[in-house]
C-alpha atoms as a PDB file:
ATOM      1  CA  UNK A   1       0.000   0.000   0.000  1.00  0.00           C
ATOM      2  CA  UNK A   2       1.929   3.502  -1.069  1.00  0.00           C
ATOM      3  CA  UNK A   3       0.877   6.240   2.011  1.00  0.00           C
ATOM      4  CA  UNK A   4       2.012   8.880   0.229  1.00  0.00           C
ATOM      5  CA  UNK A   5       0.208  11.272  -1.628  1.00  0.00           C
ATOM      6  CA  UNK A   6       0.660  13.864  -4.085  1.00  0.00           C
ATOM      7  CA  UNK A   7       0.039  16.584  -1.577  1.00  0.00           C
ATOM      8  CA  UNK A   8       2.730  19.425  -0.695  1.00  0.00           C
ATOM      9  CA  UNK A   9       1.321  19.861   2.749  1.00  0.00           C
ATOM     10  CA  UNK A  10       1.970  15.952   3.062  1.00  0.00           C
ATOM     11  CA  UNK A  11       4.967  16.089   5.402  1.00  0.00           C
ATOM     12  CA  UNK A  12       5.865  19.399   4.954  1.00  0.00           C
ATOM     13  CA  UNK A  13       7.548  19.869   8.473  1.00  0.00           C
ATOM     14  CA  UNK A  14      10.186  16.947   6.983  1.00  0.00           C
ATOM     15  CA  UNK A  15      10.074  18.719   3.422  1.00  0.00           C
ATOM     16  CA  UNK A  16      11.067  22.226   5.230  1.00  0.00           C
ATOM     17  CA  UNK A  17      13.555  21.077   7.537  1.00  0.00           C
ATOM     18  CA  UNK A  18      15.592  19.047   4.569  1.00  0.00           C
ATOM     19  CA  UNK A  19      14.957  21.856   2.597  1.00  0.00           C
ATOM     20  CA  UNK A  20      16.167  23.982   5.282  1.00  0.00           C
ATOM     21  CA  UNK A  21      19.365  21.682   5.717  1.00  0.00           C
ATOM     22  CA  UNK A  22      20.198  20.601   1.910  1.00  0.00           C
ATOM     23  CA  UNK A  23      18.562  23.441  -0.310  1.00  0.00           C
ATOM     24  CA  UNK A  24      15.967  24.167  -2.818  1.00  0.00           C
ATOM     25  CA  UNK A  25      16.207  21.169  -5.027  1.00  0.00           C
ATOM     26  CA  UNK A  26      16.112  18.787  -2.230  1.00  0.00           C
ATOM     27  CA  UNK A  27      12.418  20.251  -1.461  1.00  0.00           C
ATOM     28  CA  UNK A  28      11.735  20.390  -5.111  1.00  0.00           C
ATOM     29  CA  UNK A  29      12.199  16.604  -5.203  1.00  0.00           C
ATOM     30  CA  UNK A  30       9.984  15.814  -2.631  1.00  0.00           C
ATOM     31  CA  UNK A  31       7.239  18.748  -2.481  1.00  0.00           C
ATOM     32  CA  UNK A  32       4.687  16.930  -4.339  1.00  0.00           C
ATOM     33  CA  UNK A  33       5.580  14.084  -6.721  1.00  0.00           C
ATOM     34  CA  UNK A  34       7.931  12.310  -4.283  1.00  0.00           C
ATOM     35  CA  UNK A  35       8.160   8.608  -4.445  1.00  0.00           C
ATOM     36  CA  UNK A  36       9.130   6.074  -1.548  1.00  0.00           C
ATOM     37  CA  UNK A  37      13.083   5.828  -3.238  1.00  0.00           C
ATOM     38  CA  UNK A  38      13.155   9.450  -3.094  1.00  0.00           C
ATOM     39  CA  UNK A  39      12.446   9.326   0.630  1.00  0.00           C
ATOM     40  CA  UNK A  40      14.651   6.969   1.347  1.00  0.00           C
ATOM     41  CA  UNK A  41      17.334   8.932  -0.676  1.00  0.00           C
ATOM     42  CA  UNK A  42      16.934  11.912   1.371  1.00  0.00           C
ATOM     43  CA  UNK A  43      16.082  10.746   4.763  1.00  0.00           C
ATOM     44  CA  UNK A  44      19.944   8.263   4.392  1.00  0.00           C
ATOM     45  CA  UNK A  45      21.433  11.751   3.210  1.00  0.00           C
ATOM     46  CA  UNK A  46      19.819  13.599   6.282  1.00  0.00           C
ATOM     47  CA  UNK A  47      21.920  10.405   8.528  1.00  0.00           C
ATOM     48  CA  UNK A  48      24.863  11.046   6.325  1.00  0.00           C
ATOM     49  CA  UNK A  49      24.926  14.538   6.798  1.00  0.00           C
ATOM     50  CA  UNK A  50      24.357  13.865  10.884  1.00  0.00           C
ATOM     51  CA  UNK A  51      27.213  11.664  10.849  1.00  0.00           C
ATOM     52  CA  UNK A  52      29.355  14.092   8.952  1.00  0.00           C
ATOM     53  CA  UNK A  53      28.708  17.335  11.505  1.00  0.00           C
ATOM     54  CA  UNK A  54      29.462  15.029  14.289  1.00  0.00           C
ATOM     55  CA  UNK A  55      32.410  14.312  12.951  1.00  0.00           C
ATOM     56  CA  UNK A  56      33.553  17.425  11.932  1.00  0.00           C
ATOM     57  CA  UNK A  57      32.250  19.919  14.898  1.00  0.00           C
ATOM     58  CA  UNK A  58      32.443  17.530  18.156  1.00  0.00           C
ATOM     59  CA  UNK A  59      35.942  17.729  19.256  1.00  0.00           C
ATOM     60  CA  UNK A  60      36.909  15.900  22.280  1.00  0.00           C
ATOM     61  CA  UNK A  61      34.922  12.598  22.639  1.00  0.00           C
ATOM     62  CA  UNK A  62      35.855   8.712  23.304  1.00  0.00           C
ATOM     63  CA  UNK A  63      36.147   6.057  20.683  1.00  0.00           C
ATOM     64  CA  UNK A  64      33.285   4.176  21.994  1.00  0.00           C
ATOM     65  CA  UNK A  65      31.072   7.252  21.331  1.00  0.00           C
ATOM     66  CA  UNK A  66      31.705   7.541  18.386  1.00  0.00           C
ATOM     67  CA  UNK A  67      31.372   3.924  17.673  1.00  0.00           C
ATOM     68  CA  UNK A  68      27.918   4.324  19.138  1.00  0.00           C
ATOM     69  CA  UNK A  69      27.281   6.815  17.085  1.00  0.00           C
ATOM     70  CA  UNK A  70      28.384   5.374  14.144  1.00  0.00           C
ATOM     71  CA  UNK A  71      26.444   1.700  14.906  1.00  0.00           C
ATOM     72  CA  UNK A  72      23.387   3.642  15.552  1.00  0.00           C
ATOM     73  CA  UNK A  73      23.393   6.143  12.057  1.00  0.00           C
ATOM     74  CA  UNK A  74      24.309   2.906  10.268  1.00  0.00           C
ATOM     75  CA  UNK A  75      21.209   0.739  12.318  1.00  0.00           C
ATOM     76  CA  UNK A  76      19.192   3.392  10.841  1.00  0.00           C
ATOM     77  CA  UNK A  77      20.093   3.420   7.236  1.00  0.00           C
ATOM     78  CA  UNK A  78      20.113  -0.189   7.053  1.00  0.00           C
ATOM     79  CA  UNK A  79      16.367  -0.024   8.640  1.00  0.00           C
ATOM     80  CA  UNK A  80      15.001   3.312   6.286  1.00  0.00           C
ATOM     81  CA  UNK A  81      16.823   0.807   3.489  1.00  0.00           C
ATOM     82  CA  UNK A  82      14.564  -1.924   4.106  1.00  0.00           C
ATOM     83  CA  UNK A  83      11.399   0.183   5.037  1.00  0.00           C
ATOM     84  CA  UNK A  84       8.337  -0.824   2.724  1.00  0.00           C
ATOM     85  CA  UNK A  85       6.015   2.286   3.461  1.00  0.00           C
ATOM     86  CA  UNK A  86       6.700   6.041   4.303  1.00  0.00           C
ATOM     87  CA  UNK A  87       4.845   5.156   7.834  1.00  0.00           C
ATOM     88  CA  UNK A  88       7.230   2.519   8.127  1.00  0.00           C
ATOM     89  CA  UNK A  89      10.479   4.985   7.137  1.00  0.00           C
ATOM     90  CA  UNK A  90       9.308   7.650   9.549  1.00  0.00           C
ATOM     91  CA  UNK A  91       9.104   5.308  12.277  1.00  0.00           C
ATOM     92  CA  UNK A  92      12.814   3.944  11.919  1.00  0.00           C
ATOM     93  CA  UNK A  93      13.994   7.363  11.104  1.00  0.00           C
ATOM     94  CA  UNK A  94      12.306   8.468  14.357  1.00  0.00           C
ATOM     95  CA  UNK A  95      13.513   5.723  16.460  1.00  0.00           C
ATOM     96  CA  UNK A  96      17.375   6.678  14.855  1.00  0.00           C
ATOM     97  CA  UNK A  97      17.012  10.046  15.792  1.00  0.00           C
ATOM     98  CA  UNK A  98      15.698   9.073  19.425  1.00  0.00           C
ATOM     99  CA  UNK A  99      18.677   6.864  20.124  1.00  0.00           C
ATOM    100  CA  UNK A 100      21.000   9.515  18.761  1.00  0.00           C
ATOM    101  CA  UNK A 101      19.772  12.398  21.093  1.00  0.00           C
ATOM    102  CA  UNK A 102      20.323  10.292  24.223  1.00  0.00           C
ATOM    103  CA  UNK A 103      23.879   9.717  23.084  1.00  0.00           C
ATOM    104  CA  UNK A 104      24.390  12.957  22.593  1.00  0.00           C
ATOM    105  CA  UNK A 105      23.379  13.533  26.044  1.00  0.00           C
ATOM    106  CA  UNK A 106      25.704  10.829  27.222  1.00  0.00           C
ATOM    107  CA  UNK A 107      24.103   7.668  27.578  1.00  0.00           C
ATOM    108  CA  UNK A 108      21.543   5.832  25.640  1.00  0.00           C
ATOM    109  CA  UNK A 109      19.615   4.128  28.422  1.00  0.00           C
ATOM    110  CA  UNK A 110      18.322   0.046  27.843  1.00  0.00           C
ATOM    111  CA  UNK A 111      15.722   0.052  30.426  1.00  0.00           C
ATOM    112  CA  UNK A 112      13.438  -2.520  28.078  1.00  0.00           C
ATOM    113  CA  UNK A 113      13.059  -4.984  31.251  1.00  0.00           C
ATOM    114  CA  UNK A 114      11.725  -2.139  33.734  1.00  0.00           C
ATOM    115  CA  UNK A 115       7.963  -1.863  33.972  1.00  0.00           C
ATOM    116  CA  UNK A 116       8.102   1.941  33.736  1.00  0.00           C
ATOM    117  CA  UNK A 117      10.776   4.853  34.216  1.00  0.00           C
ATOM    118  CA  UNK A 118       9.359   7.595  36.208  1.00  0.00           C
ATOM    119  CA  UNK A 119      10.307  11.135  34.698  1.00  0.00           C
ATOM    120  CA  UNK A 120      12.847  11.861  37.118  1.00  0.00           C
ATOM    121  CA  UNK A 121      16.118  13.752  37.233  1.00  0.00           C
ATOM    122  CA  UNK A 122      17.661  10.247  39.162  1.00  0.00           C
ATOM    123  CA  UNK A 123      16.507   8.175  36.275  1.00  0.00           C
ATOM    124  CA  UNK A 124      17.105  11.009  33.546  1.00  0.00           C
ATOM    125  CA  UNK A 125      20.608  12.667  34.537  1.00  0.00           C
ATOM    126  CA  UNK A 126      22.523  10.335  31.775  1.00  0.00           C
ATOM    127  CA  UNK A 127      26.236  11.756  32.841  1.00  0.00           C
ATOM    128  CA  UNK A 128      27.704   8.349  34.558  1.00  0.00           C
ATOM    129  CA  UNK A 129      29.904   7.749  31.772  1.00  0.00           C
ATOM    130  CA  UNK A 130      30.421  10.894  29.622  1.00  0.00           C
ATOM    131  CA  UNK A 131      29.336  14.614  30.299  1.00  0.00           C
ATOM    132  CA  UNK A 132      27.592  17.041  27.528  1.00  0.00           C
ATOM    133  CA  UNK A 133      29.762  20.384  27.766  1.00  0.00           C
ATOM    134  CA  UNK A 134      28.961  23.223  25.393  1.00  0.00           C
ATOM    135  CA  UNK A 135      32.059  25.500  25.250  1.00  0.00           C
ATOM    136  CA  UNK A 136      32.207  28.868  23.489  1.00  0.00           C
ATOM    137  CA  UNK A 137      35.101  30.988  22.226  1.00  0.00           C
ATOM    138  CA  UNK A 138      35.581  34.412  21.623  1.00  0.00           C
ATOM    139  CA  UNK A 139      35.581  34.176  18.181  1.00  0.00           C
ATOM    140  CA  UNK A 140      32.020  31.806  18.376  1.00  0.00           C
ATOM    141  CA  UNK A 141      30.697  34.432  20.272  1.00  0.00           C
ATOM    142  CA  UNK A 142      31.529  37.341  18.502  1.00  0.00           C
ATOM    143  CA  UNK A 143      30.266  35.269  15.282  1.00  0.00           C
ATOM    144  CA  UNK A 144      26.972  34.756  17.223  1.00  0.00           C
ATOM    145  CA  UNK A 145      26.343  38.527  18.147  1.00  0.00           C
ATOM    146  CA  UNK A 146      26.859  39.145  14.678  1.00  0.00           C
ATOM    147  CA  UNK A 147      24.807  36.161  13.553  1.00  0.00           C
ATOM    148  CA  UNK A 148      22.189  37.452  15.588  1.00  0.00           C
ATOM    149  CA  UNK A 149      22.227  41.769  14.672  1.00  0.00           C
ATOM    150  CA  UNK A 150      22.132  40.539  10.995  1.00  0.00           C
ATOM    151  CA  UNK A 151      18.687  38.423  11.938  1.00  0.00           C
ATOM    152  CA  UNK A 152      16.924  41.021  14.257  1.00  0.00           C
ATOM    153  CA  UNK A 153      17.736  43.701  11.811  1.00  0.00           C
ATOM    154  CA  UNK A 154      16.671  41.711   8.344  1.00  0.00           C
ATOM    155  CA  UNK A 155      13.508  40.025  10.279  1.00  0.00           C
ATOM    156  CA  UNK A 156      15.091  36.267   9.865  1.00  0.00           C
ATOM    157  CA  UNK A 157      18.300  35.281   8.593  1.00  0.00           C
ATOM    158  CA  UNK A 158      20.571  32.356   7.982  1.00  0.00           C
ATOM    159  CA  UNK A 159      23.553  30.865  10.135  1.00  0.00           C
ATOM    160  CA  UNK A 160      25.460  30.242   6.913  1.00  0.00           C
END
């Protein structure tokens, strides 16, 4: 059964953010004709381009992160690879985005075998192996003040 429809309002919070992320022609592709292939094209480039920036702009992190990182983005595209419907591609690429915030945090939790996790900072501070630090330097911030002039005074604006 093919879920999608040729609708540009159908997933159009996906179509703007890759649009957002990869350009005009990427939301060209997809705004109305899109087929299941060209979903899977994008939504593997999205993981690509995840894998990429995490490379590139996280500095100081342990090998097994980034092996956990890596097993998970690959997990992913191996699962939006095999996914028969758009439902089905959303949910794996939902699930792969999931798994990657908590690592980003620190720790991806397995609590499968627990009844229920109360929403707790005890159960929720995810720091026992790795801490999240967000450093800034001068020349970050001074791009940032500028970043943000250029957007107050234009009504918008782009980081690039």
């Amino acid at each position: 059964m093919n879920d999608i429809r040729y609708d540009m309002s159908q997933f159009y919070p996906m179509k703007a953010v890759l649009e957002q992320l990869f350009g005009k022609n990427c939301y060209c592709k997809l705004k109305e004709t899109a087929t299941l292939k060209d979903w899977k094209v994008e939504t593997k480039r999205l993981l690509s381009s995840i894998e990429v920036a995490l490379t590139s702009t996280v500095e100081i992190a342990d090998s097994e992160w980034r092996a956990e990182v890596k097993e998970v983005l690959e997990l992913g595209g191996k699962h939006i690879a095999g996914a028969k419907t758009i439902t089905d591609l959303f949910a794996h690429l939902s699930a792969t985005l999931t798994r990657l915030v908590f690592l980003q945090l620190g720790n991806l939790p397995n609590r499968s075998s627990a009844a229920s996790v109360p929403l707790t900072s005890k159960y929720w501070q995810l720091n026992s192996y790795r801490s999240v630090q967000y450093v800034q330097s001068y020349a970050q911030a001074e791009n940032l003040e500028r970043f943000l002039a250029r957007k107050k005074s234009k009504g918008g604006g782009s980081d690039t």
